[in-house]
C-alpha atoms as a PDB file:
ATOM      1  CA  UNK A   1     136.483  62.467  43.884  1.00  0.00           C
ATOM      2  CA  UNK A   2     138.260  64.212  46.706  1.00  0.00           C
ATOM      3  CA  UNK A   3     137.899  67.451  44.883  1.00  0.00           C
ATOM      4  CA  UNK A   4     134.373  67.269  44.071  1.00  0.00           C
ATOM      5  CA  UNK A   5     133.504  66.380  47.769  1.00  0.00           C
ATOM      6  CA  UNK A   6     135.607  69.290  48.806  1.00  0.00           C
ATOM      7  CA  UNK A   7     133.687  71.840  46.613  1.00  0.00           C
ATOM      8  CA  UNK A   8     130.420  69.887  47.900  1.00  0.00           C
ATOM      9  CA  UNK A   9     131.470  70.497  52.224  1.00  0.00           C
ATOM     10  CA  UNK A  10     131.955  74.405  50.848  1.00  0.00           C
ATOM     11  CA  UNK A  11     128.836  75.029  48.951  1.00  0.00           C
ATOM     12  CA  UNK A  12     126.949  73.694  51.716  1.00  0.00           C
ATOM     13  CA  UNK A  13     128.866  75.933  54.152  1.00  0.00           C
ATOM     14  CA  UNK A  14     128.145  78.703  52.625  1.00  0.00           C
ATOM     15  CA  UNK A  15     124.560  77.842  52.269  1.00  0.00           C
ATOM     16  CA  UNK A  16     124.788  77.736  55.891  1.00  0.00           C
ATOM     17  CA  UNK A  17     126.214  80.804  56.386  1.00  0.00           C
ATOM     18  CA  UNK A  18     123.354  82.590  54.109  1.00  0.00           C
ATOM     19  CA  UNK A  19     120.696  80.943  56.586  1.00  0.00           C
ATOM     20  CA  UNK A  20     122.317  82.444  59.171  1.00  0.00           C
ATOM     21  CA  UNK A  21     122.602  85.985  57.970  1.00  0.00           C
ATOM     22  CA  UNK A  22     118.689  86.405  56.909  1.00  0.00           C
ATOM     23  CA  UNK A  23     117.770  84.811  60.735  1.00  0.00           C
ATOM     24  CA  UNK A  24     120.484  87.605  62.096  1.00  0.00           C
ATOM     25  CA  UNK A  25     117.941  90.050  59.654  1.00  0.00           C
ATOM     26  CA  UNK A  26     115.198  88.745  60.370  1.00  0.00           C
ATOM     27  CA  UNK A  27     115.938  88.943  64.477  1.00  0.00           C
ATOM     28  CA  UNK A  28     116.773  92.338  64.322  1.00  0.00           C
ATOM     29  CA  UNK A  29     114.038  93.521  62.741  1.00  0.00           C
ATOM     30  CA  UNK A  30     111.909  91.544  65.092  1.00  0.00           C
ATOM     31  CA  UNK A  31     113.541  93.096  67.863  1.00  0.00           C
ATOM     32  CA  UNK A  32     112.853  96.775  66.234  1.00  0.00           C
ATOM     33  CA  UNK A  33     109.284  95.595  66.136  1.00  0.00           C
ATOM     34  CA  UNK A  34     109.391  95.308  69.877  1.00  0.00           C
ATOM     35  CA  UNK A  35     111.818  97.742  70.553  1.00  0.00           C
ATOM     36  CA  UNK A  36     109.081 100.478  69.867  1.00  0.00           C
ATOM     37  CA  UNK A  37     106.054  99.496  71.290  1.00  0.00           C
ATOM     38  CA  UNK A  38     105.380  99.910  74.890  1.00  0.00           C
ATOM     39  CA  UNK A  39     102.853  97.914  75.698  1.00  0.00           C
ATOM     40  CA  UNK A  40     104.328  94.489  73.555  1.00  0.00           C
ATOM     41  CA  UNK A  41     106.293  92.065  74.913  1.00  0.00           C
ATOM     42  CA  UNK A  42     109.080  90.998  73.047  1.00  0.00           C
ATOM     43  CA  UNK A  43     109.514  86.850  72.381  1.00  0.00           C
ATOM     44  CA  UNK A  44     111.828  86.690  75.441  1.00  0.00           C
ATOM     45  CA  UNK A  45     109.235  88.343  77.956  1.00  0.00           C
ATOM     46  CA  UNK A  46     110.780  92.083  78.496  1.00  0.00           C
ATOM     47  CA  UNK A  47     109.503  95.242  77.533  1.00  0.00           C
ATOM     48  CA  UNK A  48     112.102  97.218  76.369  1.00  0.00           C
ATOM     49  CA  UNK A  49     110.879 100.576  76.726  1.00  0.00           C
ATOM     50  CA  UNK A  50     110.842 100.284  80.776  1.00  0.00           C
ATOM     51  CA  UNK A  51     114.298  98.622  80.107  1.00  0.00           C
ATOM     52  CA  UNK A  52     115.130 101.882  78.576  1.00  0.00           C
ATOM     53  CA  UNK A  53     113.699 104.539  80.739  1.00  0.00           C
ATOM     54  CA  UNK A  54     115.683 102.269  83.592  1.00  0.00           C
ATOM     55  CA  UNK A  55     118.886 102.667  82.055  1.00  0.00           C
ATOM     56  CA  UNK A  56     118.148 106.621  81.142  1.00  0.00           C
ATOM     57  CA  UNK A  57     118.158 106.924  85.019  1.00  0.00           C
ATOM     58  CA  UNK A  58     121.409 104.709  85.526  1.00  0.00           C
ATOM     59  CA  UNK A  59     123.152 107.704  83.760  1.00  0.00           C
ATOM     60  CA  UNK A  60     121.547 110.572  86.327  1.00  0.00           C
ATOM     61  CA  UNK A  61     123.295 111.856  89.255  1.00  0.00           C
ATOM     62  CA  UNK A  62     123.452 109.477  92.127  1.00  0.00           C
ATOM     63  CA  UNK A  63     120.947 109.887  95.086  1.00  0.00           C
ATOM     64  CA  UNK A  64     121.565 107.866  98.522  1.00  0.00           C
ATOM     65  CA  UNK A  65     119.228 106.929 101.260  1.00  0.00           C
ATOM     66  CA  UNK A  66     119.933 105.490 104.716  1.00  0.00           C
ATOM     67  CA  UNK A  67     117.576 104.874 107.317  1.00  0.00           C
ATOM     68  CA  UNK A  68     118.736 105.559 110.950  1.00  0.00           C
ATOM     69  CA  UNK A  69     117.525 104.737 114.283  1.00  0.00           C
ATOM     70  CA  UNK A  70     116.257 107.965 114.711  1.00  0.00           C
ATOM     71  CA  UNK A  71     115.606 109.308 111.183  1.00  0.00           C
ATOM     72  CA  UNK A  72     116.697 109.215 107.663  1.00  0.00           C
ATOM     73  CA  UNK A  73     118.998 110.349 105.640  1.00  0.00           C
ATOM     74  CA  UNK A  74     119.048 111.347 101.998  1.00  0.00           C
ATOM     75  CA  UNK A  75     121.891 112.669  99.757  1.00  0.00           C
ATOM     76  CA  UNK A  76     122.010 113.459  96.415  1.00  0.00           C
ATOM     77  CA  UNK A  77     124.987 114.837  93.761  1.00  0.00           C
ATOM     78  CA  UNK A  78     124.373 118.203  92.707  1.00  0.00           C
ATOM     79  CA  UNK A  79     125.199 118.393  89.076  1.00  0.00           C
ATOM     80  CA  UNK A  80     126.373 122.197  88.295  1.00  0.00           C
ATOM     81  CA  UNK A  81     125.946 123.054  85.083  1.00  0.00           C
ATOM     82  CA  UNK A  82     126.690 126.510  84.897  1.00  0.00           C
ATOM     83  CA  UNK A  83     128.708 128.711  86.979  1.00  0.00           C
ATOM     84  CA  UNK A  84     125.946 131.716  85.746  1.00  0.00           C
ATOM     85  CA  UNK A  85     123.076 129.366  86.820  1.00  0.00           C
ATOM     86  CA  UNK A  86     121.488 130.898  89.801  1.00  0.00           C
ATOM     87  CA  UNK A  87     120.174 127.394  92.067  1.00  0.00           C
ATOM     88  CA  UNK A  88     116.824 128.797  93.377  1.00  0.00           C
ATOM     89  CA  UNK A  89     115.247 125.376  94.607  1.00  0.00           C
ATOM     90  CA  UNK A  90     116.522 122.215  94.447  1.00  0.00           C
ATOM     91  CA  UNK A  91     116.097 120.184  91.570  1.00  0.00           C
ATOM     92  CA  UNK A  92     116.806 116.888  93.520  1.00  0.00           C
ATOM     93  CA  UNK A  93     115.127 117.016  97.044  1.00  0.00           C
ATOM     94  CA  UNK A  94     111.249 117.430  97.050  1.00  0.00           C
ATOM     95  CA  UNK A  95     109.323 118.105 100.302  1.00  0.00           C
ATOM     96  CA  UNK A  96     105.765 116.011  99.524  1.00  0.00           C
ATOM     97  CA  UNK A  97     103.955 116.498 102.628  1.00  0.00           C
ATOM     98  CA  UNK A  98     104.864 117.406 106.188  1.00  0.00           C
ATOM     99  CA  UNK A  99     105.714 113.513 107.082  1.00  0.00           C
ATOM    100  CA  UNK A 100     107.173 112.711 103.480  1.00  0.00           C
ATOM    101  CA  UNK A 101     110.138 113.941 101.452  1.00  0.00           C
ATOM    102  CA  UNK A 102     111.807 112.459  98.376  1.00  0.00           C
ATOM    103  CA  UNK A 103     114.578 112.273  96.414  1.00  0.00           C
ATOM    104  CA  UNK A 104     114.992 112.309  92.515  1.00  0.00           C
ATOM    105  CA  UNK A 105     116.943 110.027  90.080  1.00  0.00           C
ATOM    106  CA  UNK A 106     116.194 110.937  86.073  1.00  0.00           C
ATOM    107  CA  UNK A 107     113.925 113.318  84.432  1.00  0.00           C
ATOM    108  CA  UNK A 108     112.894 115.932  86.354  1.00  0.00           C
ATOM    109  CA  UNK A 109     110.142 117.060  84.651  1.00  0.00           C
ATOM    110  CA  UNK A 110     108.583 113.605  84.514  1.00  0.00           C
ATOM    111  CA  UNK A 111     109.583 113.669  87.935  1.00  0.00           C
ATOM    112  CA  UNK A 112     107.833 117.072  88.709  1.00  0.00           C
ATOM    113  CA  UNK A 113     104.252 115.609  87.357  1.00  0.00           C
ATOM    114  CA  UNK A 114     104.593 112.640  89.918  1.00  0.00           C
ATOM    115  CA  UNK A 115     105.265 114.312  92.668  1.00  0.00           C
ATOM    116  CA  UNK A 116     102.274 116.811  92.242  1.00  0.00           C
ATOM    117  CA  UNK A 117     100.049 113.884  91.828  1.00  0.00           C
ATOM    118  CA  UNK A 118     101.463 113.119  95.289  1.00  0.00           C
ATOM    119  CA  UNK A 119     101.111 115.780  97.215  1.00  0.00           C
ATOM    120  CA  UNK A 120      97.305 116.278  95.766  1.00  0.00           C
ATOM    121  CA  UNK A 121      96.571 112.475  96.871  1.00  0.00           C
ATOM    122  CA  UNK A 122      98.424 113.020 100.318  1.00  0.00           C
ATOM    123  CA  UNK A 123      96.216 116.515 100.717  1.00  0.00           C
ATOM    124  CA  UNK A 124      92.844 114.796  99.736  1.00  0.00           C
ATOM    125  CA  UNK A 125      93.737 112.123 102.410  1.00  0.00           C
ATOM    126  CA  UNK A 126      94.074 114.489 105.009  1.00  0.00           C
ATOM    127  CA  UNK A 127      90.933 116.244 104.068  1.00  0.00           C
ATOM    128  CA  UNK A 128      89.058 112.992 104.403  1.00  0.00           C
ATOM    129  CA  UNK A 129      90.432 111.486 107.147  1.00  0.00           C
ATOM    130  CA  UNK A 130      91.647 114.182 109.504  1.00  0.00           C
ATOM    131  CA  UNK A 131      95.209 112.465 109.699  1.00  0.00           C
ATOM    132  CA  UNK A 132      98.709 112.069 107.321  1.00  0.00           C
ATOM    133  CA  UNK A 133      98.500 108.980 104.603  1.00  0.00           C
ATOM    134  CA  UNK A 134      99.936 106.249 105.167  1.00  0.00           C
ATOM    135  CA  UNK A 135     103.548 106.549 103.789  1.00  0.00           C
ATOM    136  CA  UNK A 136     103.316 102.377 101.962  1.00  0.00           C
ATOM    137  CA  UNK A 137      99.611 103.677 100.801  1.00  0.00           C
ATOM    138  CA  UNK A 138     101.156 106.746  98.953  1.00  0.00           C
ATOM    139  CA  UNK A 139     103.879 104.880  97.440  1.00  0.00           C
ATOM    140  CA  UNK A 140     101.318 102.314  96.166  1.00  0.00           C
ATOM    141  CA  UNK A 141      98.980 105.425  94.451  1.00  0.00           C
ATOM    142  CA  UNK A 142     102.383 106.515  92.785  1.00  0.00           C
ATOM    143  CA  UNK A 143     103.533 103.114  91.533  1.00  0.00           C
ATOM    144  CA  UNK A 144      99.791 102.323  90.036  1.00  0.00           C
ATOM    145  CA  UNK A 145      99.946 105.055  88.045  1.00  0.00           C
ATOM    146  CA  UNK A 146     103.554 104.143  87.282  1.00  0.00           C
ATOM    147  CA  UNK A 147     102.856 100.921  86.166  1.00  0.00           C
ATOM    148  CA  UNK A 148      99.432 102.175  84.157  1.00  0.00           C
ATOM    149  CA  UNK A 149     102.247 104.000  81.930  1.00  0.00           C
ATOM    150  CA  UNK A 150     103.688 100.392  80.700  1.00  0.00           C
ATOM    151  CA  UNK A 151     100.631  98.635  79.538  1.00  0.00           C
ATOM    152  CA  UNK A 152      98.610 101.461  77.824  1.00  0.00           C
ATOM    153  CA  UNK A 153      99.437 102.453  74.149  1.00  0.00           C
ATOM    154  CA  UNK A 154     100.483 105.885  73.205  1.00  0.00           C
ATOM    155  CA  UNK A 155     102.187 106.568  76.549  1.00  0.00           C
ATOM    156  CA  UNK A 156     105.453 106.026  77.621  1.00  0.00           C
ATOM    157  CA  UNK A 157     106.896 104.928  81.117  1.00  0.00           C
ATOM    158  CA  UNK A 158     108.135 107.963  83.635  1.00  0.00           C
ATOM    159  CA  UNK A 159     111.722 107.926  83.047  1.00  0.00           C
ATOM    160  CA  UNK A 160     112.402 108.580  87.159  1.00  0.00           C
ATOM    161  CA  UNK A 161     113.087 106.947  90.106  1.00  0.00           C
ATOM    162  CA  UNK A 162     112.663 108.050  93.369  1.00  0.00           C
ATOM    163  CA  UNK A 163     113.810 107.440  97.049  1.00  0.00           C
ATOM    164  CA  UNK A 164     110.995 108.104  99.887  1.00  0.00           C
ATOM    165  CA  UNK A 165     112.008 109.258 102.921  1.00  0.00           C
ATOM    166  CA  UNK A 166     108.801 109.582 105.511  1.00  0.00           C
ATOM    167  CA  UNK A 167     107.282 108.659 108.954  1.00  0.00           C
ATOM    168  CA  UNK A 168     104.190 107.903 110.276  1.00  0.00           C
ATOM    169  CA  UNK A 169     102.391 106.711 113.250  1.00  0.00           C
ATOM    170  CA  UNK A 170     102.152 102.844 111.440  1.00  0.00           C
ATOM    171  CA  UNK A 171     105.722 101.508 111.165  1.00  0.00           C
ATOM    172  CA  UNK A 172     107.995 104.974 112.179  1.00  0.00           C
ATOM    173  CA  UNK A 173     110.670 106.049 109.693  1.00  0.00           C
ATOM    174  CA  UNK A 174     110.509 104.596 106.386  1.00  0.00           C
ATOM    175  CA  UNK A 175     112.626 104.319 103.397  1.00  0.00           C
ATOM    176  CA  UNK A 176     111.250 103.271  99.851  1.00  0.00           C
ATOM    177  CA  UNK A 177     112.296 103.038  96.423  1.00  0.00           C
ATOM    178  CA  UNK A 178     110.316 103.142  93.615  1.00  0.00           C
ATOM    179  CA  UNK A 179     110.991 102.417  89.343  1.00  0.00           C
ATOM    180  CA  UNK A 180     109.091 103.628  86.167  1.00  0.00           C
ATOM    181  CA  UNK A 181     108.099  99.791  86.171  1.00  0.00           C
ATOM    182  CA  UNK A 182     105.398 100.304  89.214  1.00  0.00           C
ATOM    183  CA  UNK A 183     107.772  98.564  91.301  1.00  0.00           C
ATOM    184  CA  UNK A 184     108.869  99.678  95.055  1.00  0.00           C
ATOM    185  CA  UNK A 185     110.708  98.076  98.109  1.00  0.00           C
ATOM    186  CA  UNK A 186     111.323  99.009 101.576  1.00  0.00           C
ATOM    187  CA  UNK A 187     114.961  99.599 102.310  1.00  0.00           C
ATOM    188  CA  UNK A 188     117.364 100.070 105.142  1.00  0.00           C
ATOM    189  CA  UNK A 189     119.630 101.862 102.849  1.00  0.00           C
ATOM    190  CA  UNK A 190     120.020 101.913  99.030  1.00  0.00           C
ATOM    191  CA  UNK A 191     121.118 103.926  96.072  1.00  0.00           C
ATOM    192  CA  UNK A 192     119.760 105.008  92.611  1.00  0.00           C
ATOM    193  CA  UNK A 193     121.593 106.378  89.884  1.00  0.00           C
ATOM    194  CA  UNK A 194     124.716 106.637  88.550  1.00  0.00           C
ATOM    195  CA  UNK A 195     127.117 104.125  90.019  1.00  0.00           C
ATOM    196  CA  UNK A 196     124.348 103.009  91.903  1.00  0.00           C
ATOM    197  CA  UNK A 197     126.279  99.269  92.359  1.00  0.00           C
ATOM    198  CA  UNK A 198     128.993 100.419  93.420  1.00  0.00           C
ATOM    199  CA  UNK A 199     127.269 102.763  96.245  1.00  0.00           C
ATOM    200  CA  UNK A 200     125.372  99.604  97.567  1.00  0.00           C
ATOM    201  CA  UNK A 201     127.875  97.670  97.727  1.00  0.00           C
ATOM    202  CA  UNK A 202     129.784 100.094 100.145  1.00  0.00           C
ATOM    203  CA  UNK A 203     126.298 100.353 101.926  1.00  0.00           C
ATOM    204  CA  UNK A 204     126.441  96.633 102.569  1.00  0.00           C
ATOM    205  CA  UNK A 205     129.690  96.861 104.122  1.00  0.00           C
ATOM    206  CA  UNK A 206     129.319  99.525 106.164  1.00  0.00           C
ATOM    207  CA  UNK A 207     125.699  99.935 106.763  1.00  0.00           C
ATOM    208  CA  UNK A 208     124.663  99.322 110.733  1.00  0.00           C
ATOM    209  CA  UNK A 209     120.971  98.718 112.212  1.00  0.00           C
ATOM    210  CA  UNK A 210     121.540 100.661 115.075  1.00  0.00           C
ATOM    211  CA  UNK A 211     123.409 103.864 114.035  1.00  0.00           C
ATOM    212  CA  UNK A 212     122.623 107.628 114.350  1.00  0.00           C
ATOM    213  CA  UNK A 213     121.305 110.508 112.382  1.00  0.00           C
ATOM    214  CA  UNK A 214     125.164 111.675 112.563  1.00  0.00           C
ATOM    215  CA  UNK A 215     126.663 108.675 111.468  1.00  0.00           C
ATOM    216  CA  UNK A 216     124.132 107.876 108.668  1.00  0.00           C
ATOM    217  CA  UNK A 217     124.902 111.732 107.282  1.00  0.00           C
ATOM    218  CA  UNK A 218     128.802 110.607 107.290  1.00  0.00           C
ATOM    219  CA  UNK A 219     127.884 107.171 105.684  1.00  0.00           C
ATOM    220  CA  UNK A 220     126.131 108.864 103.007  1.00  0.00           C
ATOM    221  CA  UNK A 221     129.019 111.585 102.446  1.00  0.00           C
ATOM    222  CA  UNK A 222     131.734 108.713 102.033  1.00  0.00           C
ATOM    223  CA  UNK A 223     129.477 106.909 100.021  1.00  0.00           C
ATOM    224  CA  UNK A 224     129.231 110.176  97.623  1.00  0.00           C
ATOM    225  CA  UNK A 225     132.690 110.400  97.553  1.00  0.00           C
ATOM    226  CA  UNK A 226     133.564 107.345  96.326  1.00  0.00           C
ATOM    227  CA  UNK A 227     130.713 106.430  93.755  1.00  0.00           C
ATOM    228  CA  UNK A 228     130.810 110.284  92.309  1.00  0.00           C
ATOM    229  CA  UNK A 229     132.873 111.027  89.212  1.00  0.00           C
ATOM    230  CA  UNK A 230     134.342 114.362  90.332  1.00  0.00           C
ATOM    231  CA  UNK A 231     137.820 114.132  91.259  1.00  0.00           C
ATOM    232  CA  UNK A 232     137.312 117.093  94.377  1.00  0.00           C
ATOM    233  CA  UNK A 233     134.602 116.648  96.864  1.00  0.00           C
ATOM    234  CA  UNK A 234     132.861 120.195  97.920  1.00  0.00           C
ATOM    235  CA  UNK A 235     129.865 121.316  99.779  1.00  0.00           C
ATOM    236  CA  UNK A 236     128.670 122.601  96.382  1.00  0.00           C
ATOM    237  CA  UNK A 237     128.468 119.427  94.690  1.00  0.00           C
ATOM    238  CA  UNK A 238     126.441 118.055  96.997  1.00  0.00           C
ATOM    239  CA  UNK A 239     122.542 118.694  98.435  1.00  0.00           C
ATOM    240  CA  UNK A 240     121.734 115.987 102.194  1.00  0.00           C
ATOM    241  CA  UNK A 241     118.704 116.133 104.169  1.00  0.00           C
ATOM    242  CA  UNK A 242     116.780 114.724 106.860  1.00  0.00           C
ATOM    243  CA  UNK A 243     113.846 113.464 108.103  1.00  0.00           C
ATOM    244  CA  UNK A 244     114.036 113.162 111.939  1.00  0.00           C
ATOM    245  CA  UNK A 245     111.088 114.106 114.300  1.00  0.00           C
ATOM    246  CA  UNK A 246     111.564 117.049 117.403  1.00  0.00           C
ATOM    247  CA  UNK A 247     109.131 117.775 119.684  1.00  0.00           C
ATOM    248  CA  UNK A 248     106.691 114.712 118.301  1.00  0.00           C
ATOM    249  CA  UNK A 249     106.467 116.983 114.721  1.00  0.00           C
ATOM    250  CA  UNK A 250     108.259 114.909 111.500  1.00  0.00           C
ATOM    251  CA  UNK A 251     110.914 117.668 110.659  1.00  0.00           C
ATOM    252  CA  UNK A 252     111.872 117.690 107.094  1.00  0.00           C
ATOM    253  CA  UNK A 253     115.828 119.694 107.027  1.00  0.00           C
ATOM    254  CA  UNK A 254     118.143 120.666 103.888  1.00  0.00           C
ATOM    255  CA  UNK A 255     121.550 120.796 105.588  1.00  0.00           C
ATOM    256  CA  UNK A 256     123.239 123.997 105.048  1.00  0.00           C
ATOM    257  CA  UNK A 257     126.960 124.365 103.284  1.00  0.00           C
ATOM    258  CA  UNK A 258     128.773 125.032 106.026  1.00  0.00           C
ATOM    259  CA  UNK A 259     127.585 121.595 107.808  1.00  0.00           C
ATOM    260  CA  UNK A 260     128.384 119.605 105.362  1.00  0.00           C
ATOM    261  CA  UNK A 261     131.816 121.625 105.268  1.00  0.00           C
ATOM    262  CA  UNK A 262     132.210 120.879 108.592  1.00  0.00           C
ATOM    263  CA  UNK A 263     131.641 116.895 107.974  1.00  0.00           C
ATOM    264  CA  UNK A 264     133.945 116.969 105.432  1.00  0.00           C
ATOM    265  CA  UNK A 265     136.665 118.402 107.497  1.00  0.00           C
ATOM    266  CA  UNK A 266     135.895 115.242 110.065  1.00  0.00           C
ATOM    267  CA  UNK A 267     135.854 112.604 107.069  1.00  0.00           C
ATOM    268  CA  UNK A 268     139.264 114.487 106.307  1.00  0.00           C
ATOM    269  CA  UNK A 269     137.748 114.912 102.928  1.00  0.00           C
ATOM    270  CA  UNK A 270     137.632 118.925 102.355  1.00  0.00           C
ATOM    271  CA  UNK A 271     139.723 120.000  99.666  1.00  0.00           C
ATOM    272  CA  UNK A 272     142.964 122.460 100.939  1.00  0.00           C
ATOM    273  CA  UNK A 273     141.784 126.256 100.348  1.00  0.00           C
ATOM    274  CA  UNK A 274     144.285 128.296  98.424  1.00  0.00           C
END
């Protein structure tokens, strides 16, 4: 009797175990179904295409924004790829209009249609109106079309994010980010990219409401330094610039080499020359 209830627990267990092997089947292939469709949601509410396009940008080169008292700061890491590449224009920092400037985290050729669509939207504006857009107005054209990637079919999301560094005569300097999702948020200082957590993190710590152009350019340099994977911290492996306003015009500035040389020597980060 003992026997034959023994074999009787195990073919039932086994049973069980077949059950569970054509629901593991059957889930997978469920989540393939959903997996490559845009525009479906899957059973538990995500699409996983803008989950993907999010996590193609986690693996691009970090970019950094801080927002100072009296401008902002963004900072980017300059991937060289090629010592025989010959860096015309940056493929990082975009100047949109003369109030607006951004900063790119992803694909840059997704990246490049985007920010033509904004700088013919901020242009039109001005026609109309006589005056610079908005900077929150812009953002909002951008992320509508954005987000009108994710719910038609035969499209796929903008595999970019961007930071948004601008002023204008509404709320002063502002700092935005922005997602392939149609999402965007205001920020006082944030980080996309690569290491991105670990950037914000030190941005939470050391982050003040009330500090300078200067210090926010230093901020973003340390920040760099520890959230970048190179082991040696040079001028040429990174690209800042600002957004600050002289003589009531918004001045959009690529720091040169040799400044950000000379921060690094004050940050005691420059690397010994030979």
């Amino acid at each position: 009797v003992c026997f034959e209830g023994r074999e009787l627990r195990e073919g039932g267990r086994k049973k069980r175990q077949e059950r569970a092997g054509r629901g593991k089947q059957r889930g997978s292939g469920m989540a393939r179904v959903y997996d490559s469709r845009t525009t479906t949601f899957s059973p538990e509410g995500r699409l996983y295409q803008v989950e993907y396009a999010m996590e193609a940008i986690s693996h691009a080169g970090i970019c950094v924004g801080i927002l100072a008292k009296d401008g902002i700061v963004l900072a980017v890491e300059k991937k060289i790829t090629s010592k025989l590449l010959e860096n015309i224009a940056s493929e990082k920092m975009y100047k949109v209009d003369n109030h607006l400037a951004c900063a790119v985290a992803g694909i840059t050729a997704d990246a490049n249609i985007l920010i033509n669509y904004a700088r013919l939207a901020a242009q039109r504006y001005t026609l109309t109106y006589q005056e610079p857009m908005p900077i929150e107005q812009l953002i909002i054209n951008i992320c509508d079309r954005k987000q009108g990637y994710t719910q038609f079919g035969g499209l796929r999301p903008f595999g970019v994010s961007f930071l948004w560094a601008g002023w204008d005569k509404h709320h002063g300097f502002q700092l935005y980010q922005s997602d392939p999702s149609g999402n965007y948020g205001g920020w006082k200082a944030t980080a996309i990219g690569a290491n991105n957590s670990a950037a914000q993190s030190i941005l939470k710590q050391e982050y003040k409401n009330d500090m300078s152009l200067d210090d926010a350019v230093k901020l973003a340099i340390r920040v760099l330094n520890k959230s970048m994977d190179s082991t040696s911290l040079t001028s040429d492996k990174l690209e800042l610039a600002v957004v600050s306003k002289a003589d009531d015009k918004v001045v959009y500035k690529i720091l040169e080499n040799s400044h950000i040389d000379t921060v690094l020597k004050e940050l005691d980060l420059s690397q010994p020359t030979d």
